[in-house]
C-alpha atoms as a PDB file:
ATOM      1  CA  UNK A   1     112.811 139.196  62.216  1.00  0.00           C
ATOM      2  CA  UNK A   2     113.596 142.046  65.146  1.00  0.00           C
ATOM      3  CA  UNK A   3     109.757 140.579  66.670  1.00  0.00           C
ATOM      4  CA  UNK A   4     111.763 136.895  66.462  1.00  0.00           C
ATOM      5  CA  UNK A   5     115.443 137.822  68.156  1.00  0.00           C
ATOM      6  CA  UNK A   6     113.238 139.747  70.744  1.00  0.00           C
ATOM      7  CA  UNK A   7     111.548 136.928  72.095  1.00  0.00           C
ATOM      8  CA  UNK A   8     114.431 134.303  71.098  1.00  0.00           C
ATOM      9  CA  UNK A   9     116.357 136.562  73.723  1.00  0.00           C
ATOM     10  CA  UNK A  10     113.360 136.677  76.287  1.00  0.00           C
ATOM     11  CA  UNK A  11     113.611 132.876  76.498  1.00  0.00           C
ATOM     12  CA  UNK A  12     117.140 133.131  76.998  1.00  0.00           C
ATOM     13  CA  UNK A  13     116.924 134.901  79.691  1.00  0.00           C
ATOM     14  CA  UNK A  14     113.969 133.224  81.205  1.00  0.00           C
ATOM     15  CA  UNK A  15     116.289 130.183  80.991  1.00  0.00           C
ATOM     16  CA  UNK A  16     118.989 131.417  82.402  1.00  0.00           C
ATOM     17  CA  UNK A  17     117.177 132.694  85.316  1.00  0.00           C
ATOM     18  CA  UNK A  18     115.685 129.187  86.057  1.00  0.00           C
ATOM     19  CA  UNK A  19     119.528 127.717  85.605  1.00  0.00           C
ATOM     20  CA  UNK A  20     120.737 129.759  87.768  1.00  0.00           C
ATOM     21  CA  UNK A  21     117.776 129.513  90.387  1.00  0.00           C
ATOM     22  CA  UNK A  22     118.380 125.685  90.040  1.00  0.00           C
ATOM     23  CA  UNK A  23     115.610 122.874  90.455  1.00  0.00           C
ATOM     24  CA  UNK A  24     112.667 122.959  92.139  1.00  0.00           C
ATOM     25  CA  UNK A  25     113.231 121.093  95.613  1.00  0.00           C
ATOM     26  CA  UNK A  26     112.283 117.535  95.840  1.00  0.00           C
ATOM     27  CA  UNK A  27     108.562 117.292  98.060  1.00  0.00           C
ATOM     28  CA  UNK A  28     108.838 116.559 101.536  1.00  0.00           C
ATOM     29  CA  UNK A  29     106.816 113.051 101.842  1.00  0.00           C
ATOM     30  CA  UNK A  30     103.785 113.363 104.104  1.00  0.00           C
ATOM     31  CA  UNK A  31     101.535 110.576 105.054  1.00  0.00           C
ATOM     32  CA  UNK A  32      98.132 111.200 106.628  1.00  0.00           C
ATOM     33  CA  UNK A  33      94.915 109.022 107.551  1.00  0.00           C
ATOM     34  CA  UNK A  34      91.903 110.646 106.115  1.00  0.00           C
ATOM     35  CA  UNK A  35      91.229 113.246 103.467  1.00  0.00           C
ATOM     36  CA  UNK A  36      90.572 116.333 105.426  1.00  0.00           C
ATOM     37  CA  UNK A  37      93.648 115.870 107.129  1.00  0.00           C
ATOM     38  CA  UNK A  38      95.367 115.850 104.040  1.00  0.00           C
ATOM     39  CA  UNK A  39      93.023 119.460 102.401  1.00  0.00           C
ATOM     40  CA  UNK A  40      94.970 120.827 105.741  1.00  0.00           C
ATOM     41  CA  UNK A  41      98.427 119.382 104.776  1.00  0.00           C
ATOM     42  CA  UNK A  42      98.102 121.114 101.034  1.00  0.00           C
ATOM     43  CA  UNK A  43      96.713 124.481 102.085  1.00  0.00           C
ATOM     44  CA  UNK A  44     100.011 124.756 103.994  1.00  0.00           C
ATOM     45  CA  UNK A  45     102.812 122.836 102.385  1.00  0.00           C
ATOM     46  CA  UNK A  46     101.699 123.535  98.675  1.00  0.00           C
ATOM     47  CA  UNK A  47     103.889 121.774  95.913  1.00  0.00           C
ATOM     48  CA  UNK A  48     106.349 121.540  98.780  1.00  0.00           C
ATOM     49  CA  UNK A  49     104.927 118.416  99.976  1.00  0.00           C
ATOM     50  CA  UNK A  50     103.833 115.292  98.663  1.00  0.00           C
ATOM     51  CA  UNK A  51     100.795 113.509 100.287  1.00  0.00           C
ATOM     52  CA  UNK A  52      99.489 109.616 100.463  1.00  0.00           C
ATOM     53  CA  UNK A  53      96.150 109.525 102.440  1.00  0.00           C
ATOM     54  CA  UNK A  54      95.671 106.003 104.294  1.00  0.00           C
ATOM     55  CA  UNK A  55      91.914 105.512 104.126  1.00  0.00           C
ATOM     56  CA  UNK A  56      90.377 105.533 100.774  1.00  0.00           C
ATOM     57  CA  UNK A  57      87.145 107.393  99.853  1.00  0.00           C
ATOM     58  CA  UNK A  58      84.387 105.015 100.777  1.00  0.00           C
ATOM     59  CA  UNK A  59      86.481 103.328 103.534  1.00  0.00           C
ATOM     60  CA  UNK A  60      85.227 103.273 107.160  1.00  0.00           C
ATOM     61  CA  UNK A  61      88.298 105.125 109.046  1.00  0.00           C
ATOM     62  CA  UNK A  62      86.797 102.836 112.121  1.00  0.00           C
ATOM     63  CA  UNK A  63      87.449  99.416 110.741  1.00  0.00           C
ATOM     64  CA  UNK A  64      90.352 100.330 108.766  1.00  0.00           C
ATOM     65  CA  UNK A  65      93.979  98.615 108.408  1.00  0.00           C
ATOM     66  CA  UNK A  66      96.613  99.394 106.289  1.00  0.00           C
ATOM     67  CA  UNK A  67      97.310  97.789 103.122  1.00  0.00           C
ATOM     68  CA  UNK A  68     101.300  96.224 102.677  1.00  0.00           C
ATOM     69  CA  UNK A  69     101.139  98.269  99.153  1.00  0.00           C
ATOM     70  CA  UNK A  70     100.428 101.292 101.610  1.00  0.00           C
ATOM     71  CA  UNK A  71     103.236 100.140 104.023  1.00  0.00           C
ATOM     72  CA  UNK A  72     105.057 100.711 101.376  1.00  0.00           C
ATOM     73  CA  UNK A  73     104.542 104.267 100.428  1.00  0.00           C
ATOM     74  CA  UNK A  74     104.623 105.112 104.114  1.00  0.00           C
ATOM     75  CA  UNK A  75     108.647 103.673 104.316  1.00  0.00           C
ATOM     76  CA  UNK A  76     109.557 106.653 101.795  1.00  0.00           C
ATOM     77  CA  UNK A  77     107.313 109.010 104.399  1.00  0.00           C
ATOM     78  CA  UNK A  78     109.246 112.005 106.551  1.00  0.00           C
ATOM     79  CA  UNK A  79     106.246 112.694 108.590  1.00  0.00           C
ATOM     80  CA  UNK A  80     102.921 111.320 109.062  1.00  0.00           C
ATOM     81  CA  UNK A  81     100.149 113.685 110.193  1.00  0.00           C
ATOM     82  CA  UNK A  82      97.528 111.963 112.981  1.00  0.00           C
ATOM     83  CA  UNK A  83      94.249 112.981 113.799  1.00  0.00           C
ATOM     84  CA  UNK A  84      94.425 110.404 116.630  1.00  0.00           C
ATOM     85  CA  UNK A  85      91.701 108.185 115.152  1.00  0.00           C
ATOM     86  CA  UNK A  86      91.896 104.510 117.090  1.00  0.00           C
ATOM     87  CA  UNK A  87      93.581 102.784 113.841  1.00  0.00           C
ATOM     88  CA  UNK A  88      96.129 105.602 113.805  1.00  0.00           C
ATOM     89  CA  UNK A  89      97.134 104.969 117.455  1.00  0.00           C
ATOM     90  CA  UNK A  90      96.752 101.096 117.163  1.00  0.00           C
ATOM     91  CA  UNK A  91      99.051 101.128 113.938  1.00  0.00           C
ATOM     92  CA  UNK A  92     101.807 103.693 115.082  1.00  0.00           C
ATOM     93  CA  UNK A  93     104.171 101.163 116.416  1.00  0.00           C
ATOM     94  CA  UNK A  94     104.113  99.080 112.951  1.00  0.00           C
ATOM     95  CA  UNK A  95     104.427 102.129 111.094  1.00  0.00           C
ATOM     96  CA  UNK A  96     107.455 103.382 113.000  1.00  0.00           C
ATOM     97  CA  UNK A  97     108.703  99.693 112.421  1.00  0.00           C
ATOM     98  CA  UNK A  98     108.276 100.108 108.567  1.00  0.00           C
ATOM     99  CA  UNK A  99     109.470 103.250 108.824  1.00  0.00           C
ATOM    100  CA  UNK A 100     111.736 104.121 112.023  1.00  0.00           C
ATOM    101  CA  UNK A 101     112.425 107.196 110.991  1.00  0.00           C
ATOM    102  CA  UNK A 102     109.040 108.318 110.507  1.00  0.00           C
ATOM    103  CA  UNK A 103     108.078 111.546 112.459  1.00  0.00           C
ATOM    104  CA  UNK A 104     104.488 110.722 113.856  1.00  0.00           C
ATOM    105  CA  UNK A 105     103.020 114.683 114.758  1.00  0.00           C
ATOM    106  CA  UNK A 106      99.346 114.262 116.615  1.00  0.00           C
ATOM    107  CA  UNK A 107      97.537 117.355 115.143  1.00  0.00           C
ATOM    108  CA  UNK A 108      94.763 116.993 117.309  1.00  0.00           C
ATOM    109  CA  UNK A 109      97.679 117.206 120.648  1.00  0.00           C
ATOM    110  CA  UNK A 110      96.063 120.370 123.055  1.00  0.00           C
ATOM    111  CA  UNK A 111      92.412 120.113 122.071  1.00  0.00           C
ATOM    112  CA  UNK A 112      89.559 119.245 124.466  1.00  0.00           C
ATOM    113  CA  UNK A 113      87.886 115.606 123.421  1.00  0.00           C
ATOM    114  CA  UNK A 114      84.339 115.433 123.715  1.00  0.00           C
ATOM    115  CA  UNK A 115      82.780 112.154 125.248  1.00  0.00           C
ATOM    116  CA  UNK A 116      80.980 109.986 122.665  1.00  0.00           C
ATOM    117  CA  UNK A 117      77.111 110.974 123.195  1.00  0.00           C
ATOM    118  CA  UNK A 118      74.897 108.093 124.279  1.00  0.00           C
ATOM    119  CA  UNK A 119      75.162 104.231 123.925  1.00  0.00           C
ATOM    120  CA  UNK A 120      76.724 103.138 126.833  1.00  0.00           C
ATOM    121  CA  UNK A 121      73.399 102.203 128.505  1.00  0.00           C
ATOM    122  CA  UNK A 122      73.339  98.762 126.101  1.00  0.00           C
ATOM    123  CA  UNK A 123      76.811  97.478 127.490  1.00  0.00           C
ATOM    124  CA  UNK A 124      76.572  98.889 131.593  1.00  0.00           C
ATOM    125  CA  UNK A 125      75.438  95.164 132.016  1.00  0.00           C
ATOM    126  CA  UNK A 126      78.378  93.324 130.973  1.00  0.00           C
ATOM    127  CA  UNK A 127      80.812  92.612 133.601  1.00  0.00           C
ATOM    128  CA  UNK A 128      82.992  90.715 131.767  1.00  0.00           C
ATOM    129  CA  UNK A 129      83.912  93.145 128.757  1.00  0.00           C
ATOM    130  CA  UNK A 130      87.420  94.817 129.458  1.00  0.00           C
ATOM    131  CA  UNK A 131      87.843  98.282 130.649  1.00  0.00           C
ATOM    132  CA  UNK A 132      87.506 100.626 127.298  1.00  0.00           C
ATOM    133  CA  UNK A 133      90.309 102.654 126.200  1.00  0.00           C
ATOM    134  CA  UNK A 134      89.385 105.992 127.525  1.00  0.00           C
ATOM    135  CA  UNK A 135      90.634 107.784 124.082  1.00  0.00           C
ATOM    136  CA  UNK A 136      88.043 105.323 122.354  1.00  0.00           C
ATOM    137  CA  UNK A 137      85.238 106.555 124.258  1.00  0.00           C
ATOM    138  CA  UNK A 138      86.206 110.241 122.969  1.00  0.00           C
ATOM    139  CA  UNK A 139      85.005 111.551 120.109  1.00  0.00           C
ATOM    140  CA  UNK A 140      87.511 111.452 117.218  1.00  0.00           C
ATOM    141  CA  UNK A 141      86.087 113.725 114.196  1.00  0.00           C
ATOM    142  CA  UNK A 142      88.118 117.070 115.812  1.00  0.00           C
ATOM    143  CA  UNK A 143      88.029 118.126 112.271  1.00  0.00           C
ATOM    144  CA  UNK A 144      84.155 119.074 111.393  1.00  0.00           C
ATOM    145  CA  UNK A 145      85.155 122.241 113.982  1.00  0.00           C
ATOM    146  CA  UNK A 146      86.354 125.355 112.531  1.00  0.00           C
ATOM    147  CA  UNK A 147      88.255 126.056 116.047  1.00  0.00           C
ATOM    148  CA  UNK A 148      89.736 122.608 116.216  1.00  0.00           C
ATOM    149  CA  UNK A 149      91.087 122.839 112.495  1.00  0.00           C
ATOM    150  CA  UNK A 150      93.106 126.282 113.808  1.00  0.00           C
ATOM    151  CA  UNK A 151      94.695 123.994 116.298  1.00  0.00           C
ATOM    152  CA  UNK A 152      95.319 121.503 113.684  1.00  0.00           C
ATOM    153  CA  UNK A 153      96.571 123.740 111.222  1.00  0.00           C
ATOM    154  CA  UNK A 154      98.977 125.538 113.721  1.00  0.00           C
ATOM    155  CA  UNK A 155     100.457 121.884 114.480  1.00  0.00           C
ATOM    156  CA  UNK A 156     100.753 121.319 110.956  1.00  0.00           C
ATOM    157  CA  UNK A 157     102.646 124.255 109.774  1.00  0.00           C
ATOM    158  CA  UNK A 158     105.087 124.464 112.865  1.00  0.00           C
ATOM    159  CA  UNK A 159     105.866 120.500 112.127  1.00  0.00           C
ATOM    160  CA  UNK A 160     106.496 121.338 108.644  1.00  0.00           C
ATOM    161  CA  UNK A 161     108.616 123.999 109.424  1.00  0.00           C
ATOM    162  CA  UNK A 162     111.301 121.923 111.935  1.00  0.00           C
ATOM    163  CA  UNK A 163     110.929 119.198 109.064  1.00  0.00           C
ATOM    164  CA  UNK A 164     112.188 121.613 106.499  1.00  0.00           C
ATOM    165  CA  UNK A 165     113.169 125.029 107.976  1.00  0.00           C
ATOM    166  CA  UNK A 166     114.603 126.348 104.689  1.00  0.00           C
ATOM    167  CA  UNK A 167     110.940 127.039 103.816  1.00  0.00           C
ATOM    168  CA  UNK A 168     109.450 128.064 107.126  1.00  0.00           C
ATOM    169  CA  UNK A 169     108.173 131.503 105.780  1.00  0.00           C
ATOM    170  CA  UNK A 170     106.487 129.847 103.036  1.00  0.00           C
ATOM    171  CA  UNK A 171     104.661 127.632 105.794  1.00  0.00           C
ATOM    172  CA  UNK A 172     103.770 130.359 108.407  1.00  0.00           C
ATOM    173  CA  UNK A 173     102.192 132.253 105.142  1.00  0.00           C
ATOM    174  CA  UNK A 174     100.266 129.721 103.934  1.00  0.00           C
ATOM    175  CA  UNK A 175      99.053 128.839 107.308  1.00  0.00           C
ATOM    176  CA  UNK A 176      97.952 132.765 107.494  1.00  0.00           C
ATOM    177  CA  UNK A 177      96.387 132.187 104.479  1.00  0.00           C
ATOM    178  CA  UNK A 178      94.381 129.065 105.350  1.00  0.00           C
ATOM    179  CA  UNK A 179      93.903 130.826 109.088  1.00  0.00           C
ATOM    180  CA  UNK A 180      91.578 132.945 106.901  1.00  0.00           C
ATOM    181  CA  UNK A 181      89.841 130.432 104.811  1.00  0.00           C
ATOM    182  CA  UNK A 182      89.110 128.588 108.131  1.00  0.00           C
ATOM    183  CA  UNK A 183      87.353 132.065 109.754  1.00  0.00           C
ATOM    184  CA  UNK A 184      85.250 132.782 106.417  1.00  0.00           C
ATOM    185  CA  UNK A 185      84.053 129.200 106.885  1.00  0.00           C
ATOM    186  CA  UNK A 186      83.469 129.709 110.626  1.00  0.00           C
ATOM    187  CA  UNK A 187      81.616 132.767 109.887  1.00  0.00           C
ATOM    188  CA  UNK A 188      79.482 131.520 107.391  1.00  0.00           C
ATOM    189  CA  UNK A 189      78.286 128.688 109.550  1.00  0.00           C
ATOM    190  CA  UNK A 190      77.327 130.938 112.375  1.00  0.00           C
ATOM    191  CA  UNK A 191      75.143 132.700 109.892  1.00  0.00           C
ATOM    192  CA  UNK A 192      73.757 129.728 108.629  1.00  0.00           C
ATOM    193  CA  UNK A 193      73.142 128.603 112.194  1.00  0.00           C
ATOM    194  CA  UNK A 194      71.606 131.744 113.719  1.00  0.00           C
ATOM    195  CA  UNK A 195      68.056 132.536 113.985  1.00  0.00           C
ATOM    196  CA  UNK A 196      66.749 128.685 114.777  1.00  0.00           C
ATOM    197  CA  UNK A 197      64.253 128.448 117.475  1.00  0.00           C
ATOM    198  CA  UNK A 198      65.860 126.670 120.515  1.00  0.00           C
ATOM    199  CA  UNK A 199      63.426 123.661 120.288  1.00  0.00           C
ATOM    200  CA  UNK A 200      64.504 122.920 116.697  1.00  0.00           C
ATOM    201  CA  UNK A 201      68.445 122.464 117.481  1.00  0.00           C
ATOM    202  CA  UNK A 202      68.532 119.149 117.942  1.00  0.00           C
ATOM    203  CA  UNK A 203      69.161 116.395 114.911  1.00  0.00           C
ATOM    204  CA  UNK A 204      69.388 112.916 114.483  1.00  0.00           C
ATOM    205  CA  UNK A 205      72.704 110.438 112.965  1.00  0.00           C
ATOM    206  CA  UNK A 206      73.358 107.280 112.474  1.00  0.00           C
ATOM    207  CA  UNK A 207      76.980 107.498 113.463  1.00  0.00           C
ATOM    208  CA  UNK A 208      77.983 110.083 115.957  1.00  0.00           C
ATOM    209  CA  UNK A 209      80.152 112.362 113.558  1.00  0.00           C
ATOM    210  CA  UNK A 210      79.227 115.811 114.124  1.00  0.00           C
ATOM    211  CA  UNK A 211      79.466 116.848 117.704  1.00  0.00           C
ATOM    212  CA  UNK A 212      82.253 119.524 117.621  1.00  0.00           C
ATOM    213  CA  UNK A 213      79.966 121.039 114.784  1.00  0.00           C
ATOM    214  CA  UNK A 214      77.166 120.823 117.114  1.00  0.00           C
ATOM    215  CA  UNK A 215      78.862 121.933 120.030  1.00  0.00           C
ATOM    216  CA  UNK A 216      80.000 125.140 117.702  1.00  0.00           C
ATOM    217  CA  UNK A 217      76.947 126.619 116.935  1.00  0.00           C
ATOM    218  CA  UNK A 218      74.623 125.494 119.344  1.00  0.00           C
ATOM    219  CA  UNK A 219      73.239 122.353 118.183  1.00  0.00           C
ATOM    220  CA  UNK A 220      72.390 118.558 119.641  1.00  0.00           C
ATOM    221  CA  UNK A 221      73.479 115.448 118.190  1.00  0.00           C
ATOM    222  CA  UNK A 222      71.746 112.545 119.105  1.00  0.00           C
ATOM    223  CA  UNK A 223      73.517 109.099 117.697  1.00  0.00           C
ATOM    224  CA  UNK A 224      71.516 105.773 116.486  1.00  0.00           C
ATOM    225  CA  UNK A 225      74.832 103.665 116.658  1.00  0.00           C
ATOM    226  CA  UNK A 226      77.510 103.726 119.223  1.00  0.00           C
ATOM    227  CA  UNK A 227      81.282 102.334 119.373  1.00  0.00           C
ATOM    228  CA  UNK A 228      80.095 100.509 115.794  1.00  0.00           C
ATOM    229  CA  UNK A 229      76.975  98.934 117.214  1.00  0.00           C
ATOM    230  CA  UNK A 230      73.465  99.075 116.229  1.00  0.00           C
ATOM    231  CA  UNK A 231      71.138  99.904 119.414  1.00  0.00           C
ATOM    232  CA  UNK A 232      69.706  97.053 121.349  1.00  0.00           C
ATOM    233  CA  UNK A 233      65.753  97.006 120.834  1.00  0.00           C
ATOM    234  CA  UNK A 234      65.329  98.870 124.211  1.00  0.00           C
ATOM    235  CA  UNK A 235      67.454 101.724 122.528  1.00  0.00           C
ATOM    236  CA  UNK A 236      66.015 101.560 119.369  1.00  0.00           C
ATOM    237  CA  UNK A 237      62.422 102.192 120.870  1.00  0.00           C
ATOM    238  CA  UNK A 238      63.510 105.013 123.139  1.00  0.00           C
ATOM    239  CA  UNK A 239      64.737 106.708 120.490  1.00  0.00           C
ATOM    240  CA  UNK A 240      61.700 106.491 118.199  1.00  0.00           C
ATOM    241  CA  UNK A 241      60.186 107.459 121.079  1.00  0.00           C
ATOM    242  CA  UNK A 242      62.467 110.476 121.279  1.00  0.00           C
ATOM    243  CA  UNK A 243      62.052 111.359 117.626  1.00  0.00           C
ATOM    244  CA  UNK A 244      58.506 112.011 117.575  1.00  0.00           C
ATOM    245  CA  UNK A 245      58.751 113.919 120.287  1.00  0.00           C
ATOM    246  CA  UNK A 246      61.042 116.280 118.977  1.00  0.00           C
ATOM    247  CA  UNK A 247      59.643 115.897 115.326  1.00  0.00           C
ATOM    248  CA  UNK A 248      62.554 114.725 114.180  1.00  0.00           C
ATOM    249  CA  UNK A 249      62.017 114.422 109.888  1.00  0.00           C
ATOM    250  CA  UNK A 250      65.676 113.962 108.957  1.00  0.00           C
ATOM    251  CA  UNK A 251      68.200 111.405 109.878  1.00  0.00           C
ATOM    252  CA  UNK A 252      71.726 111.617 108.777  1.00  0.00           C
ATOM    253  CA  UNK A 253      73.939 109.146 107.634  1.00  0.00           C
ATOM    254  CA  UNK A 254      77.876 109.018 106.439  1.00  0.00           C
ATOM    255  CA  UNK A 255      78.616 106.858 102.796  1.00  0.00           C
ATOM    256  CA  UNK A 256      80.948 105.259 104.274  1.00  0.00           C
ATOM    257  CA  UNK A 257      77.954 102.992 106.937  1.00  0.00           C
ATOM    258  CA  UNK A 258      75.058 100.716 106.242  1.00  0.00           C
ATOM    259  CA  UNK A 259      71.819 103.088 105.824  1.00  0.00           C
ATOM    260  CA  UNK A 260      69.542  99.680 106.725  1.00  0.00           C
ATOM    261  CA  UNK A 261      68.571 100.716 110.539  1.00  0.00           C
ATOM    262  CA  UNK A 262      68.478 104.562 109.639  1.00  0.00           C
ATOM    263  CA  UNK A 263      65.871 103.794 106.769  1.00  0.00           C
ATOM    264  CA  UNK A 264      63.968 101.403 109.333  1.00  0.00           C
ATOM    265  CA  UNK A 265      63.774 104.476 111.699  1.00  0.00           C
ATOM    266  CA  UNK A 266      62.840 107.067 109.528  1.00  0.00           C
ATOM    267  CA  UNK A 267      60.290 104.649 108.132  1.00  0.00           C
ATOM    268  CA  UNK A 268      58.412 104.415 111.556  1.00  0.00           C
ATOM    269  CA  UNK A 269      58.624 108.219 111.421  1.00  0.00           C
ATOM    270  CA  UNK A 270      57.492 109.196 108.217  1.00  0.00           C
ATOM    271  CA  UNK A 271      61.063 111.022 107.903  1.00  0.00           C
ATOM    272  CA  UNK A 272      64.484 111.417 105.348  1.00  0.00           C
ATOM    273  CA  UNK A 273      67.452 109.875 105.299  1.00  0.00           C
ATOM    274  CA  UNK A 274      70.127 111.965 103.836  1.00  0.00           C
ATOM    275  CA  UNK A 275      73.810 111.455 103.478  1.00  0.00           C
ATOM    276  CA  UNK A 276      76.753 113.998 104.928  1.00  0.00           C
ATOM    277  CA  UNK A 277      80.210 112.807 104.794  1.00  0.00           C
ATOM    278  CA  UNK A 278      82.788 113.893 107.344  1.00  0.00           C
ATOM    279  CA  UNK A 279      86.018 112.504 105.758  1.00  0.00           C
ATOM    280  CA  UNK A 280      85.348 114.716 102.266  1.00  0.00           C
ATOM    281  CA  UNK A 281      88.155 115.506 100.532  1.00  0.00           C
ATOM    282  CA  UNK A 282      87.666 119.435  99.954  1.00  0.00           C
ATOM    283  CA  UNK A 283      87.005 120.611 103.590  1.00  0.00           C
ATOM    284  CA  UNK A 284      85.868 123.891 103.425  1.00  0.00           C
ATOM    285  CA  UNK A 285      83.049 122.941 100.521  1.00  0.00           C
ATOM    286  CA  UNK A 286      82.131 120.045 102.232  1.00  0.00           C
ATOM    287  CA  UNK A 287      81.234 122.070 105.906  1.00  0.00           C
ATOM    288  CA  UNK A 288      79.397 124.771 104.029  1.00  0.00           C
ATOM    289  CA  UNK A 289      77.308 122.173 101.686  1.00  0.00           C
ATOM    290  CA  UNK A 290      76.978 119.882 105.495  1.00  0.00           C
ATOM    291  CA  UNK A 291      75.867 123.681 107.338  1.00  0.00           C
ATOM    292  CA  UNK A 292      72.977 124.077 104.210  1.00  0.00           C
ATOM    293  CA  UNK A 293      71.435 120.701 104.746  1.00  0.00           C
ATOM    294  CA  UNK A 294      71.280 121.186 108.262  1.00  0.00           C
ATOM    295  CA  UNK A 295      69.930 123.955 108.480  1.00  0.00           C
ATOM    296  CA  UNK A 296      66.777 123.150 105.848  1.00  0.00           C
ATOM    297  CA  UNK A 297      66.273 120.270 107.968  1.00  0.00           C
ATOM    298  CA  UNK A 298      66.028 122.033 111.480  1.00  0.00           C
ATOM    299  CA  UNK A 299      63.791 124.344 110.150  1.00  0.00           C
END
């Protein structure tokens, strides 16, 4: 009986702390266009945010539009998180039109773009195509680098904290807290990285996806498809031709692309094909399992 009135007045208390605390606050409402962008958004805001992610596993993030169901969801949206993908800038104006109070905060604002590697031989010839938007000629995958993800992670947490400055200390913890994650990664890859011979360095993709990596620790992409186009013949023999050169045995491809050209290639040179995904949900896993098969293939 004592055992029972003890806890009975435990609870009480317990309850009366929470009534008096009062409820948990609602989630702030934060859209973002691709999963690692959203891995970022969670480390920091916690259960104080609520996330809908745009592109879908499995989607292409290059071809993608938004659905009216998602045009919906993104009307109840305070902020929306870009990575400044080309659907993301194309679609801003109709999602500040669903939404015109949407906040639209460009995580990848103050980092260096790197130039799109290769490709542009196969359309110097046609004089009648429109100037390219330079942003589309940049790389847009800022987030497979541990350094840009800092960046990203800064932008994220100081946005949060104007949207919702009652919590700012929670944000500029958990952003400590992820700035940490982010170095054990970064430090891990260097390791995993460090010791290959200079001539073994470079690696072959279907999609150009993994230059900041590369540019990181040392590495060189080199890209089968550019700007969503297969190469032209010419292309494709030069960089057969390239491949055995550098005994190239691996070529990488994302789920989200066709794998028919990359199996044609690494059928003329005896070599893999093996599948690394850049818009994984669980960043941190996903760059340390991406860093392993890299390196067993460079070796």
């Amino acid at each position: 009986m004592r055992k029972l009135l003890v806890l009975l007045c435990v609870f009480i208390a317990g309850f009366a702390a929470s009534a008096k605390a009062g409820p948990m606050p609602k989630p702030m409402q934060v859209a973002v266009g691709v999963a690692p962008v959203e891995y970022f958004a969670r480390k920091i805001g916690g259960q104080l945010i609520q996330t809908v992610v745009l592109v879908p596993a499995g989607a292409d993030a290059h071809t993608y539009e938004p659905k009216p169901s998602q045009m919906r969801e993104l009307s109840r949206a305070g902020l929306y998180l870009s990575a400044g993908l080309e659907f993301e800038t194309a679609w801003e104006p109709r999602l500040k039109a669903a939404n015109p109070g949407l906040l639209v905060v460009r995580t990848d604002q103050g980092l260096a773009r790197m130039p799109m590697p290769g490709g542009h031989d196969d359309h110097h010839d046609d004089r009648h195509k429109a100037a390219r938007d330079h942003e589309a000629e940049m790389d847009p995958h800022v987030w497979v680098s541990a350094a840009n993800v800092r960046h990203m992670a800064a932008r994220i947490a100081e946005a949060f904290a104007k949207a919702d400055p009652t919590h700012a200390k929670v944000y500029t913890a958990n952003l400590a807290a992820f700035q940490k994650e982010i170095d054990a990664v970064d430090a891990e890859l260097r390791s995993a990285f460090a010791g290959i011979p200079a001539d073994k360095r470079g690696f072959l993709v279907f999609h150009p996806a993994w230059g900041y990596l590369a540019r990181d620790y040392g590495l060189t992409q080199a890209a089968i498809e550019f700007e969503g186009k297969e190469p032209s013949p010419r292309r494709l023999g030069a960089l057969i031709a390239q491949a055995k050169t550098t005994g190239v045995k691996v070529i990488f491809v994302q789920p989200q692309m066709s794998r028919r050209t990359a199996e044609s290639i690494a059928q003329a040179l005896g070599a893999r094909v093996l599948v690394v995904d850049p818009l994984a949900a669980d960043w941190a896993a996903n760059l340390r399992a991406v860093a392993g098969v890299f390196r067993s293939a460079l070796r």
